[in-house]
C-alpha atoms as a PDB file:
ATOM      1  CA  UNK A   1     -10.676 -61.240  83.647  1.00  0.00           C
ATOM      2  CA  UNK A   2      -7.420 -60.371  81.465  1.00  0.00           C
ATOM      3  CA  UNK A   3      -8.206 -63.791  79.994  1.00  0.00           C
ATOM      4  CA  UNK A   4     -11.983 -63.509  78.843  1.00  0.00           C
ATOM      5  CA  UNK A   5     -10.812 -59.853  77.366  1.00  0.00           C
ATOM      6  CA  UNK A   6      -7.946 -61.505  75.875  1.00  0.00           C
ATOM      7  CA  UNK A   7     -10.564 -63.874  73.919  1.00  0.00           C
ATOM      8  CA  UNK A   8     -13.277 -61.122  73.508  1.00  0.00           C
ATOM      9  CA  UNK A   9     -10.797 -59.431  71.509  1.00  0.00           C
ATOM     10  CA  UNK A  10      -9.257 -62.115  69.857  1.00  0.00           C
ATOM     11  CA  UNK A  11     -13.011 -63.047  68.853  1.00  0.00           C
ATOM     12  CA  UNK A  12     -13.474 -59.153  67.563  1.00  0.00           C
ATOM     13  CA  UNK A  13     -10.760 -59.588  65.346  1.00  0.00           C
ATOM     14  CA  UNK A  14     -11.430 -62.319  63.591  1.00  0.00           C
ATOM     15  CA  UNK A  15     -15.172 -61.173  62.685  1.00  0.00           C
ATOM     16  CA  UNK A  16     -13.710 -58.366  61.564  1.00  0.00           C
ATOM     17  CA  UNK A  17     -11.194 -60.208  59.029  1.00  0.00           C
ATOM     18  CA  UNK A  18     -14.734 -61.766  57.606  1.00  0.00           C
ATOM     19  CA  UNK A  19     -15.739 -60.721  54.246  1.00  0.00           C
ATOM     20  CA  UNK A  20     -19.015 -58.930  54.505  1.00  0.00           C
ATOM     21  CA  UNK A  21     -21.323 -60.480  51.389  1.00  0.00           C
ATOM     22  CA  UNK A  22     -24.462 -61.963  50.638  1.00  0.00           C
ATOM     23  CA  UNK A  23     -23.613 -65.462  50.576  1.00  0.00           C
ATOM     24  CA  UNK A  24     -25.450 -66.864  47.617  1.00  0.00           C
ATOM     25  CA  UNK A  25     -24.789 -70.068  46.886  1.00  0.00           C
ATOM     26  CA  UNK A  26     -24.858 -73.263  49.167  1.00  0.00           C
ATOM     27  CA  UNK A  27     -21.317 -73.982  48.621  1.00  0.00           C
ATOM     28  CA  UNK A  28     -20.241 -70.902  49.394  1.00  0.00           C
ATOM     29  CA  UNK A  29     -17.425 -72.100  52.188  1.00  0.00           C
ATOM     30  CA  UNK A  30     -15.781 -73.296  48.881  1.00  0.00           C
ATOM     31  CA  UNK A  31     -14.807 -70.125  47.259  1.00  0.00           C
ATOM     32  CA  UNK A  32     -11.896 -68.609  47.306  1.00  0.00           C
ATOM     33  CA  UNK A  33     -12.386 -65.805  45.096  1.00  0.00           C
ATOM     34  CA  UNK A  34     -15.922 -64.482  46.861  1.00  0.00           C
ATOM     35  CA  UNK A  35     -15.750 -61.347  45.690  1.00  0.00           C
ATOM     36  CA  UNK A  36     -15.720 -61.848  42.088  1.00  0.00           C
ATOM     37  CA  UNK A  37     -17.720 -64.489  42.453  1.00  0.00           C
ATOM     38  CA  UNK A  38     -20.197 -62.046  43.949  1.00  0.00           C
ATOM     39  CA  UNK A  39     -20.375 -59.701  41.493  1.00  0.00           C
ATOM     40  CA  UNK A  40     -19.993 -61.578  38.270  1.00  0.00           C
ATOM     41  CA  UNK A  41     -23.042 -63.655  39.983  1.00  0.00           C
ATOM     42  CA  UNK A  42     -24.958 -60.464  40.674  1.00  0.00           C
ATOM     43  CA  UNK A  43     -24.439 -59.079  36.984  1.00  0.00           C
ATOM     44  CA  UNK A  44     -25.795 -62.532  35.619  1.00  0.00           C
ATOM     45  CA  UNK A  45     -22.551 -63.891  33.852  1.00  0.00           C
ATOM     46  CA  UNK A  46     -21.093 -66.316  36.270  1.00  0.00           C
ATOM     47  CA  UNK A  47     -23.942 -67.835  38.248  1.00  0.00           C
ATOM     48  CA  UNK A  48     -24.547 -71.297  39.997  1.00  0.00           C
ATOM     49  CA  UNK A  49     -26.424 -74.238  39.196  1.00  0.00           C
ATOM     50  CA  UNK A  50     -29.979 -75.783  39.078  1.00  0.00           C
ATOM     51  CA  UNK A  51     -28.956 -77.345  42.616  1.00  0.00           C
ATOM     52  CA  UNK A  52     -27.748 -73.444  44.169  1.00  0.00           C
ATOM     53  CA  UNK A  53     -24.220 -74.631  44.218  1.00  0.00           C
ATOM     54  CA  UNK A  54     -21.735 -72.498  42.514  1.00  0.00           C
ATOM     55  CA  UNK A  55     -18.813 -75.231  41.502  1.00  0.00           C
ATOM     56  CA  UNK A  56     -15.878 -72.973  42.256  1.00  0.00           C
ATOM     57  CA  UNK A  57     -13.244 -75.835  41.853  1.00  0.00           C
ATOM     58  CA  UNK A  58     -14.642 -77.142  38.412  1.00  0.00           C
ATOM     59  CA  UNK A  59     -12.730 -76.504  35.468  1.00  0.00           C
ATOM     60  CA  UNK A  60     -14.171 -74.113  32.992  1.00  0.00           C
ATOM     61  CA  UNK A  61     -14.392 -75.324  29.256  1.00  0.00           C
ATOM     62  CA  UNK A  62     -14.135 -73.843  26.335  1.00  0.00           C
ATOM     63  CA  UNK A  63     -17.346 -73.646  25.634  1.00  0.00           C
ATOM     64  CA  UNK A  64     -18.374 -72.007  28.645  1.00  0.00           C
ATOM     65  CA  UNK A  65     -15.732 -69.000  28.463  1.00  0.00           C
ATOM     66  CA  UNK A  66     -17.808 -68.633  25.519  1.00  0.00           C
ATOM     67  CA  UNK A  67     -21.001 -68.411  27.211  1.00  0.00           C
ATOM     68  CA  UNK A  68     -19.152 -66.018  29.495  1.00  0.00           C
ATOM     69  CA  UNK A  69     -17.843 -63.318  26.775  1.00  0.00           C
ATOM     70  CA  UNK A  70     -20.625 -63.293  25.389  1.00  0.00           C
ATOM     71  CA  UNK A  71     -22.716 -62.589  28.380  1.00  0.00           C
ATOM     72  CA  UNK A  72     -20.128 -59.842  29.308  1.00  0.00           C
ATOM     73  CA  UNK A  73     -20.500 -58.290  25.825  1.00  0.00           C
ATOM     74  CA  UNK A  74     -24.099 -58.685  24.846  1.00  0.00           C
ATOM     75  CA  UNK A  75     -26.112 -58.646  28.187  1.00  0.00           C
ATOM     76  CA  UNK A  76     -28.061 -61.710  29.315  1.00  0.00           C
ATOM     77  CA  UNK A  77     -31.147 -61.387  26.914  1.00  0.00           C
ATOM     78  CA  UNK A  78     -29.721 -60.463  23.881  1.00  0.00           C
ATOM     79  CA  UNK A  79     -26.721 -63.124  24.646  1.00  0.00           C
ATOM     80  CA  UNK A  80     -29.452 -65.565  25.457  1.00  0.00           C
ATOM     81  CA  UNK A  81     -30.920 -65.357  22.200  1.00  0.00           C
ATOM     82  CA  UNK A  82     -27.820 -66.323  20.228  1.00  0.00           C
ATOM     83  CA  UNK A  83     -28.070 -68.728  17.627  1.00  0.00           C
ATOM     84  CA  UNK A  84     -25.381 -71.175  16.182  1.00  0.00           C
ATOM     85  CA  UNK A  85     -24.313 -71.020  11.915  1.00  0.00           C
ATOM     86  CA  UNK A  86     -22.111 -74.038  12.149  1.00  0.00           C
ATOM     87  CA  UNK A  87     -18.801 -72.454  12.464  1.00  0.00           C
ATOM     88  CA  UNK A  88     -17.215 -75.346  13.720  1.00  0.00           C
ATOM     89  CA  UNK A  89     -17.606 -78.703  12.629  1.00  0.00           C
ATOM     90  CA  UNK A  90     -17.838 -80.230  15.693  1.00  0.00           C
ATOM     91  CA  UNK A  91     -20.529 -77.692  17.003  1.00  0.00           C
ATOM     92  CA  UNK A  92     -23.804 -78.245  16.126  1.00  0.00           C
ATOM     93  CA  UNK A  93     -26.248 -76.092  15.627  1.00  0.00           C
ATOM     94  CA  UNK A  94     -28.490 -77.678  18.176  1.00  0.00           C
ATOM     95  CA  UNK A  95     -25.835 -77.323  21.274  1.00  0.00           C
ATOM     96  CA  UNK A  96     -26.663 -75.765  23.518  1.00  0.00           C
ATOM     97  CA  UNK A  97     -23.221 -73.406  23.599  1.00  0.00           C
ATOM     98  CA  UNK A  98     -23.414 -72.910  19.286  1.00  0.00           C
ATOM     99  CA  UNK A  99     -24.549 -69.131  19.683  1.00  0.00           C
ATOM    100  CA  UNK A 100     -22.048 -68.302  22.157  1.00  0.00           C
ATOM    101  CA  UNK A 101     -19.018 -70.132  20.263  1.00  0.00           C
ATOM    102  CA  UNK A 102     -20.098 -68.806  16.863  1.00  0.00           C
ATOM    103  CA  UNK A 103     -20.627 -65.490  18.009  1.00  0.00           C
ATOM    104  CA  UNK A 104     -16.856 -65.236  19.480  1.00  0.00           C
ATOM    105  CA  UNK A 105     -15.791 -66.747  15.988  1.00  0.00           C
ATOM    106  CA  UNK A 106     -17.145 -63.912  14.262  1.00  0.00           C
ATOM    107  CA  UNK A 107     -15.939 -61.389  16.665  1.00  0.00           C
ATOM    108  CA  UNK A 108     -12.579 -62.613  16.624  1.00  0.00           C
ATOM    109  CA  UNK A 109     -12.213 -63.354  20.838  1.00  0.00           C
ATOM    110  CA  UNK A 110     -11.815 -67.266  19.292  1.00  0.00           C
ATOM    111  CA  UNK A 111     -10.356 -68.756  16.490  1.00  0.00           C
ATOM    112  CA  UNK A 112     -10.676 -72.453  16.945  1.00  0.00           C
ATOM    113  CA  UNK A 113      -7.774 -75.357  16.957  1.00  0.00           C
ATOM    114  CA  UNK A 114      -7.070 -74.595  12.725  1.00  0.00           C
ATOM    115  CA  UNK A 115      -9.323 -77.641  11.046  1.00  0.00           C
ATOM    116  CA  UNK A 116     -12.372 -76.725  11.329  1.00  0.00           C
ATOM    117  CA  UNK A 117     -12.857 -77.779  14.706  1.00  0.00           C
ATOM    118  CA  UNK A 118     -13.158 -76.199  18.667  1.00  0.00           C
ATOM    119  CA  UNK A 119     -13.412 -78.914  21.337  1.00  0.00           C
ATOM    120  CA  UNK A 120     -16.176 -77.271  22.775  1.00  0.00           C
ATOM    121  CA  UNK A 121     -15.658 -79.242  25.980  1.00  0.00           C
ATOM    122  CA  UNK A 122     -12.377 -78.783  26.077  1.00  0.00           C
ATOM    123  CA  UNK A 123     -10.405 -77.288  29.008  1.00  0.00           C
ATOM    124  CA  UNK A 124      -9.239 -73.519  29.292  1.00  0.00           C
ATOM    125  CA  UNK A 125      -5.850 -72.192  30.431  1.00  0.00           C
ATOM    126  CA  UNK A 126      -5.563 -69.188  32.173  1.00  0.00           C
ATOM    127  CA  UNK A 127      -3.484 -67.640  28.783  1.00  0.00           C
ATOM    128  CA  UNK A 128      -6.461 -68.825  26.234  1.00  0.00           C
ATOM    129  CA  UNK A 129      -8.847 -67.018  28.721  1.00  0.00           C
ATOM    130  CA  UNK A 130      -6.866 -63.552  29.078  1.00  0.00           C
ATOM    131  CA  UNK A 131      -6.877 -63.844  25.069  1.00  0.00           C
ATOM    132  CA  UNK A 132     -10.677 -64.063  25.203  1.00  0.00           C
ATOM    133  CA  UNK A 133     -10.902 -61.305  27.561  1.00  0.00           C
ATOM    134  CA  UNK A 134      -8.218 -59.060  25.866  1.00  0.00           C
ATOM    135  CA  UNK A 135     -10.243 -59.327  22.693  1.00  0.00           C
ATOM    136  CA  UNK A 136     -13.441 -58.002  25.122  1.00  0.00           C
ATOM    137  CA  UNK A 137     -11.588 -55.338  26.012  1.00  0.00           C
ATOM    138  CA  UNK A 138     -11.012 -54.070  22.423  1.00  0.00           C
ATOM    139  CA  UNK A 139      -7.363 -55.671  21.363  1.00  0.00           C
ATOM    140  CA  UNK A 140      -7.990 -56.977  18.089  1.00  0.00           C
ATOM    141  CA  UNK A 141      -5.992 -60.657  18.156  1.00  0.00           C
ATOM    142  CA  UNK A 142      -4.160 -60.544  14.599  1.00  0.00           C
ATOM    143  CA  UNK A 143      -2.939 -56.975  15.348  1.00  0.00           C
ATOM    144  CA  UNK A 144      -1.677 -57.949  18.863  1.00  0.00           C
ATOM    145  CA  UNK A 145      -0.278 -61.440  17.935  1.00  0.00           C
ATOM    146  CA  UNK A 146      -2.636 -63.469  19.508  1.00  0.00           C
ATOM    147  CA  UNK A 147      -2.263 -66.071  17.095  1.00  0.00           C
ATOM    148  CA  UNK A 148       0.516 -67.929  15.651  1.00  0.00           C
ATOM    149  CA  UNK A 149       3.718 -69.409  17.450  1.00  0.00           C
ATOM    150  CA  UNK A 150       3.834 -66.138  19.817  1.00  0.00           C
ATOM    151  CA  UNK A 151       0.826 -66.450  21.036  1.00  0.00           C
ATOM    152  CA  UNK A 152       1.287 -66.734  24.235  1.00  0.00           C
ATOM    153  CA  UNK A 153       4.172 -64.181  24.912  1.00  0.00           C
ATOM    154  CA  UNK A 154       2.245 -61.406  23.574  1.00  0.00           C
ATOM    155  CA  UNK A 155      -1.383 -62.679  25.226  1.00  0.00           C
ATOM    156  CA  UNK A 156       0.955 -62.559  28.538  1.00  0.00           C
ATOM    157  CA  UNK A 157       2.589 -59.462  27.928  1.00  0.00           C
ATOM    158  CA  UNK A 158      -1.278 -57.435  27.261  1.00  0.00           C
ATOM    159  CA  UNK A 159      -2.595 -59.453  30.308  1.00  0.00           C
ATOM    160  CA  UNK A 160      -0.027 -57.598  32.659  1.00  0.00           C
ATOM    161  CA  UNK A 161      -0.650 -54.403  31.467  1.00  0.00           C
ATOM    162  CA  UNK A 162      -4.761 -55.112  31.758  1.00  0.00           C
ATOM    163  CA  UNK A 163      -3.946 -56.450  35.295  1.00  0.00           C
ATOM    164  CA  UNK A 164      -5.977 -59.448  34.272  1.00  0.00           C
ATOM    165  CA  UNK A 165      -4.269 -62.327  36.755  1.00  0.00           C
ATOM    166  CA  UNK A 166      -4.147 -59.855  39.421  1.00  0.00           C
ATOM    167  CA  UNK A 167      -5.599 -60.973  43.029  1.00  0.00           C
ATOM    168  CA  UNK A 168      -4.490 -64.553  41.073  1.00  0.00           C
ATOM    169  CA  UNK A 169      -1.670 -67.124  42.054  1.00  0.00           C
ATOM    170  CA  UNK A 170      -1.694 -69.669  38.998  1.00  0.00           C
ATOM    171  CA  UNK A 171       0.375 -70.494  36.378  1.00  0.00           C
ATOM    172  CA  UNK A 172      -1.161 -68.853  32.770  1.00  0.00           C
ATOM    173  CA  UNK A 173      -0.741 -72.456  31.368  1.00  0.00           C
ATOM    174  CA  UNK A 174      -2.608 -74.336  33.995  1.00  0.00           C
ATOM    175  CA  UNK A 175      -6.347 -74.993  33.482  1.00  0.00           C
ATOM    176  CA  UNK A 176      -8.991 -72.538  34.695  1.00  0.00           C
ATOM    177  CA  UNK A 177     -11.189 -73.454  37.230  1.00  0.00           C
ATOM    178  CA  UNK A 178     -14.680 -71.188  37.619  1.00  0.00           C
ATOM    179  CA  UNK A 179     -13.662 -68.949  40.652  1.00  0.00           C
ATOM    180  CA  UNK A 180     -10.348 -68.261  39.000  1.00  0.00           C
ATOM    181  CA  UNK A 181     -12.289 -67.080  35.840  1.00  0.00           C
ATOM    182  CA  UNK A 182     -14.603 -65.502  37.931  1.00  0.00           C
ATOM    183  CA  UNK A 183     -11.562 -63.176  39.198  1.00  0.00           C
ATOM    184  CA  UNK A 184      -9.967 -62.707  35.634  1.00  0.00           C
ATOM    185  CA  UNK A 185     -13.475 -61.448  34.643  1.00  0.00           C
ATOM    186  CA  UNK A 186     -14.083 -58.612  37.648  1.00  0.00           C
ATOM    187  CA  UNK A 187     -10.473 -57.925  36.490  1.00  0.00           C
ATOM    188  CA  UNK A 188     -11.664 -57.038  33.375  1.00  0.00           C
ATOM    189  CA  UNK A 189     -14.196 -55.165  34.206  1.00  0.00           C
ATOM    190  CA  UNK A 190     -11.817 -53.248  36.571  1.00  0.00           C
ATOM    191  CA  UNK A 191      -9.677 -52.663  33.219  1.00  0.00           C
ATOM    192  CA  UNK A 192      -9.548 -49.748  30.232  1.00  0.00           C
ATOM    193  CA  UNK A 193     -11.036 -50.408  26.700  1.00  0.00           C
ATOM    194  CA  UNK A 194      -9.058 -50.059  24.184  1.00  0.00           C
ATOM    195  CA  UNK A 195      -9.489 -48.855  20.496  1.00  0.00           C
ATOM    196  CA  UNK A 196      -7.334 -48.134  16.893  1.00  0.00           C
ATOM    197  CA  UNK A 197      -7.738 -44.877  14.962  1.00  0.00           C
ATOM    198  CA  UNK A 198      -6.098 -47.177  12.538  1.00  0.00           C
ATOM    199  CA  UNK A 199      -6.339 -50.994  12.134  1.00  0.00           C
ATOM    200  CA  UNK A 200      -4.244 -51.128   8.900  1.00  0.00           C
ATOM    201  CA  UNK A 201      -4.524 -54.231   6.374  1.00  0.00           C
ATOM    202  CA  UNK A 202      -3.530 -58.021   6.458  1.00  0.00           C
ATOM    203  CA  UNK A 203      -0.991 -59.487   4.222  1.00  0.00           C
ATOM    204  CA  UNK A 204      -0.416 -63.336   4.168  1.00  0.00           C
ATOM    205  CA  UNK A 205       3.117 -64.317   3.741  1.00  0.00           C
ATOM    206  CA  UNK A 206       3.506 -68.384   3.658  1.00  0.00           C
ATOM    207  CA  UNK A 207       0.533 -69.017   5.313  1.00  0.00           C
ATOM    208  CA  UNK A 208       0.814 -66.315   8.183  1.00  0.00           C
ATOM    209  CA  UNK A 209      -0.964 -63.322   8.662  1.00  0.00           C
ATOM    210  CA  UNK A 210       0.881 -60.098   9.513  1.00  0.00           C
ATOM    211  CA  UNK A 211      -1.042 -56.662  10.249  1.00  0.00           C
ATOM    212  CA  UNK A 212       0.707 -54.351   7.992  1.00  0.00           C
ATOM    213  CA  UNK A 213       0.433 -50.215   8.913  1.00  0.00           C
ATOM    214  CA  UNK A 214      -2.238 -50.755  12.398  1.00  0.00           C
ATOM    215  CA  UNK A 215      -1.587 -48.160  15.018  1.00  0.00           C
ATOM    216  CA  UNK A 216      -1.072 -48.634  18.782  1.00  0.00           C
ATOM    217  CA  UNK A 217      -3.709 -49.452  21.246  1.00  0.00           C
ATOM    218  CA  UNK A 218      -4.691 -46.642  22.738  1.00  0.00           C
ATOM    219  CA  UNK A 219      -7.300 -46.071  25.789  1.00  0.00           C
ATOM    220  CA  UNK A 220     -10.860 -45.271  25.222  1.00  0.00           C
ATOM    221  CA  UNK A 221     -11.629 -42.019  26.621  1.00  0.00           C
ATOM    222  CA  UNK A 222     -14.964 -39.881  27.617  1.00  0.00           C
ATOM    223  CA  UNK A 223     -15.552 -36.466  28.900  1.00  0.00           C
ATOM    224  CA  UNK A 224     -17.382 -37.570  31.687  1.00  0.00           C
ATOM    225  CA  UNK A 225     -17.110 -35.770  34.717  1.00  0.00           C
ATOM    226  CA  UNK A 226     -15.228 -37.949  37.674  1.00  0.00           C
ATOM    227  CA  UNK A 227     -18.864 -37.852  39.730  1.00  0.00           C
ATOM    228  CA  UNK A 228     -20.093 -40.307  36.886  1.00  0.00           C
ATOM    229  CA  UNK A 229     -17.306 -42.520  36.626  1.00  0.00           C
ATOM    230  CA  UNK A 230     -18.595 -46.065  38.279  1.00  0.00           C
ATOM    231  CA  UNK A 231     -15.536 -47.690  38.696  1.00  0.00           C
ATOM    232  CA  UNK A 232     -12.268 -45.401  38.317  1.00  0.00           C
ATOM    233  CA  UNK A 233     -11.885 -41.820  37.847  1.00  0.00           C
ATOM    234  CA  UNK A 234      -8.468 -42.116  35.694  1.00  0.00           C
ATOM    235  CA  UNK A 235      -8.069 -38.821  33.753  1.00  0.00           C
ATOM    236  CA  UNK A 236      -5.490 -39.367  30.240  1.00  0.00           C
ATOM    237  CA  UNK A 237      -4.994 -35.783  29.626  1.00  0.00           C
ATOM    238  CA  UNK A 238      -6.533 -33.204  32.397  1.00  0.00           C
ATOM    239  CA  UNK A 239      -5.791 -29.979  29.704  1.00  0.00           C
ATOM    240  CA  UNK A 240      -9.077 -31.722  27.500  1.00  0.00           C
ATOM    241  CA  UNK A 241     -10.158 -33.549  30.797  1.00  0.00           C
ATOM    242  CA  UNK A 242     -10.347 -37.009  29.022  1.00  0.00           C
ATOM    243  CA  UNK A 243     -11.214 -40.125  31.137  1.00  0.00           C
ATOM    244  CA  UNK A 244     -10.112 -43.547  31.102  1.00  0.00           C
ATOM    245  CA  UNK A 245     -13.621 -45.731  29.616  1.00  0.00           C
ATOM    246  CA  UNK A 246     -13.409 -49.102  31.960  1.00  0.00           C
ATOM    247  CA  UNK A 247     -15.574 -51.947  30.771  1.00  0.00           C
ATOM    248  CA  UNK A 248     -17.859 -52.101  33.526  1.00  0.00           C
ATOM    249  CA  UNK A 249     -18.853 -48.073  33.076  1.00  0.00           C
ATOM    250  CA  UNK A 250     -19.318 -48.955  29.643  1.00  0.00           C
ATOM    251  CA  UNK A 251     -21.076 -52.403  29.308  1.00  0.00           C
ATOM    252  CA  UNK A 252     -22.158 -52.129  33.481  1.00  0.00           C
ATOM    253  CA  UNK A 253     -23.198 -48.833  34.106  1.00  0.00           C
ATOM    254  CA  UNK A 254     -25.110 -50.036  37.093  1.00  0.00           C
ATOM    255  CA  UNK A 255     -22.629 -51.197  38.274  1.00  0.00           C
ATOM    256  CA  UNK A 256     -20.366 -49.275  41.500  1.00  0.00           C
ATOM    257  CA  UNK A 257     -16.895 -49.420  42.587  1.00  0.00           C
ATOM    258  CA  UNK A 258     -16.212 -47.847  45.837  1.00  0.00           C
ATOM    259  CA  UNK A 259     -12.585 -47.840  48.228  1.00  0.00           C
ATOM    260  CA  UNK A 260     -13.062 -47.687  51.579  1.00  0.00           C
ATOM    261  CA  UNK A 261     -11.602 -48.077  55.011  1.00  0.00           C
ATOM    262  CA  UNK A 262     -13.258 -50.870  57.674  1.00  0.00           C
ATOM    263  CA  UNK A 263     -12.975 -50.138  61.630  1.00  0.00           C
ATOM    264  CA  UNK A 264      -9.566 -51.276  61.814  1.00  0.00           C
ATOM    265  CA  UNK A 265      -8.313 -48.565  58.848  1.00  0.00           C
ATOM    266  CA  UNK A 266      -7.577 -51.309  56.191  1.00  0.00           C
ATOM    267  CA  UNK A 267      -8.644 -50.608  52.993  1.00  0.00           C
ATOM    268  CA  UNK A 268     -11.537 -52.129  51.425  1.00  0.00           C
ATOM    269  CA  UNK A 269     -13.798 -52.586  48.561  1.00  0.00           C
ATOM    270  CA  UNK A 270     -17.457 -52.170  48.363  1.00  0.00           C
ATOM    271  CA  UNK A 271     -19.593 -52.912  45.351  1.00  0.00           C
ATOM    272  CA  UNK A 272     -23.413 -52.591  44.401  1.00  0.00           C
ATOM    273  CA  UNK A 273     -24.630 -53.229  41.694  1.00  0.00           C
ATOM    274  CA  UNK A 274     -28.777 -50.900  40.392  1.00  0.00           C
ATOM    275  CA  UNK A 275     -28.072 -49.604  43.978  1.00  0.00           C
ATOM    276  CA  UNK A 276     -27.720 -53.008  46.249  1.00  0.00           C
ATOM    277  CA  UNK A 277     -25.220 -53.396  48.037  1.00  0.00           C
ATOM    278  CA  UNK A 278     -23.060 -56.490  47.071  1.00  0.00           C
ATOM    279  CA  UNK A 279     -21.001 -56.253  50.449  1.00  0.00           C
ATOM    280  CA  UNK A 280     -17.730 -55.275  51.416  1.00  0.00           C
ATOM    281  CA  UNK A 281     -14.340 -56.882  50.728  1.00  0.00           C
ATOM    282  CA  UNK A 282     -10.694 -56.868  52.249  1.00  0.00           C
ATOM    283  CA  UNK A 283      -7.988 -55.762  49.266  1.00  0.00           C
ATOM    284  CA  UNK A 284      -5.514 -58.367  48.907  1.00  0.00           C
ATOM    285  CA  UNK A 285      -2.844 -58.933  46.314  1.00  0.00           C
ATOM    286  CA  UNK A 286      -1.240 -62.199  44.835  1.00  0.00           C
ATOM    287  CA  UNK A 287       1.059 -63.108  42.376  1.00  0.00           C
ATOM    288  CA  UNK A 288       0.407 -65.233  39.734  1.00  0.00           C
ATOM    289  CA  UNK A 289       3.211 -67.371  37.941  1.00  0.00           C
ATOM    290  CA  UNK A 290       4.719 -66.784  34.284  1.00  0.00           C
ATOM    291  CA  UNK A 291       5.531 -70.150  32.293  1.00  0.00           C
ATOM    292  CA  UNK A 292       5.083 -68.733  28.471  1.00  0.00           C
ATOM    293  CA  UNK A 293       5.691 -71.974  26.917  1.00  0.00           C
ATOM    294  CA  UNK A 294       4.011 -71.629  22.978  1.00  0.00           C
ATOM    295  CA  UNK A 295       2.030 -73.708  21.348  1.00  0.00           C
ATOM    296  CA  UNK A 296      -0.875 -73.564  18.573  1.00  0.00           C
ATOM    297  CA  UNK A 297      -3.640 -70.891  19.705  1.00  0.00           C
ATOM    298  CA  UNK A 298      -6.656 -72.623  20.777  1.00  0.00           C
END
């Protein structure tokens, strides 16, 4: 008897370490990152194939981080609609990624490999993503340093304090696979805007571009009240009662963070998303590794 209870609650435990979510995809026993998989699926910006398979392991390329932003930014209709202007030489009008990669051209989240070209089909690193995402968020890139030798450093140093690689265990030079971008995009949406009462002028000094007289970053702010905040209820400054804006309550207002505790008192997250419930999910927390080694921003 002591041995069948022994297994009954062995069996009780493990169910209970089971992530509660709609599985959605047929290779769903391949994710890793389920949770962000399930809500960047459920928003319409990462989503699966003709075949119902999701691809978690595949690299992402370039020109699909494109498709991504500009699903995050623009919505799935209006991003849908976008149409190419030849930005890049070797990005036709006619592919099927030109909106997408001309549309983060002109909004500064890319700025292509310097001749004229972007290797659409290029691989990602985790670094060239946060850059895209860091952008999203409302960093401008010459301001920042996203470009130039320093790329890198200062991509890395914004990335920490946006929490981007967090839940993450890679190296920020490695290339991304779709799960892993998956995670650096429910990041984001976990993450403050940012905006410039000041973004100052550009002077070119042998070839480079410094930002002469911009002001800090600073954190977008609202007067909601904290019973309207979707994902975080950060107050800046309680005397004016000023918010923290996140991207999701601005660009996902549907969207709903909640913390919670399951029957064994761990914390937990649950998400829904126009009121459905996109399940509930263990918090966890890994490291990811630093190798800043700078190159050419592509």
């Amino acid at each position: 008897m002591k041995k069948l209870l022994a297994l009954v609650l062995a069996l009780v435990m493990s169910m209970s370490l089971v992530t509660i979510s709609n599985a959605a995809f047929k290779d769903a026993d391949k994710i890793d990152y389920d949770e962000a998989v399930e809500v960047m699926n459920a928003i319409g910006v990462l989503v699966g194939d003709e075949k119902g398979n999701f691809n978690a392991k595949d690299n992402l390329t370039r020109a699909q981080a494109a498709k991504i932003i500009s699903y995050l930014l623009l919505g799935n209709k209006t991003a849908a609609a976008l149409v190419g202007a030849a930005k890049f030489t070797d990005v036709a009008v006619t592919r099927w990624s030109a909106g997408f990669v001309d549309y983060c051209a002109s909004t500064g989240v890319v700025a292509g490999n310097g001749d004229g070209t972007f290797a659409p089909a290029g691989q990602l690193t985790g670094f060239q993503f946060a850059k895209m995402l860091l952008v999203a968020l409302g960093y401008d890139a010459k301001i920042e340093g996203f470009t130039g030798a320093d790329w890198q450093i200062n991509v890395s140093k914004r990335a920490d304090q946006a929490d981007l690689f967090d839940g993450l265990d890679i190296s920020g030079n490695a290339a991304l696979t779709r799960e892993q971008a998956a995670q650096m995009c429910l990041n984001t949406l976990k993450s403050p805007l940012v905006e410039y009462s000041n973004k100052g002028g550009n002077l070119t000094i042998n070839g480079a571009t410094i930002n002469i007289g911009a002001s800090n970053a600073e954190y977008k702010t609202s007067s909601t009240k904290i019973a309207d905040q979707t994902i975080y209820a950060n107050k800046l400054n309680s005397s004016a009662g000023e918010y923290i804006v996140e991207f999701a309550e601005q660009y996902y207002p549907k969207l709903v963070l909640d913390t919670d505790f399951d029957d064994f008192g761990r914390p937990c997250y649950t998400w829904s998303y126009d009121k459905k419930d996109l399940g509930t999910f263990a918090m966890k927390a890994v490291s990811y590794t630093h190798l800043t080694l700078p190159t050419t921003e592509r």
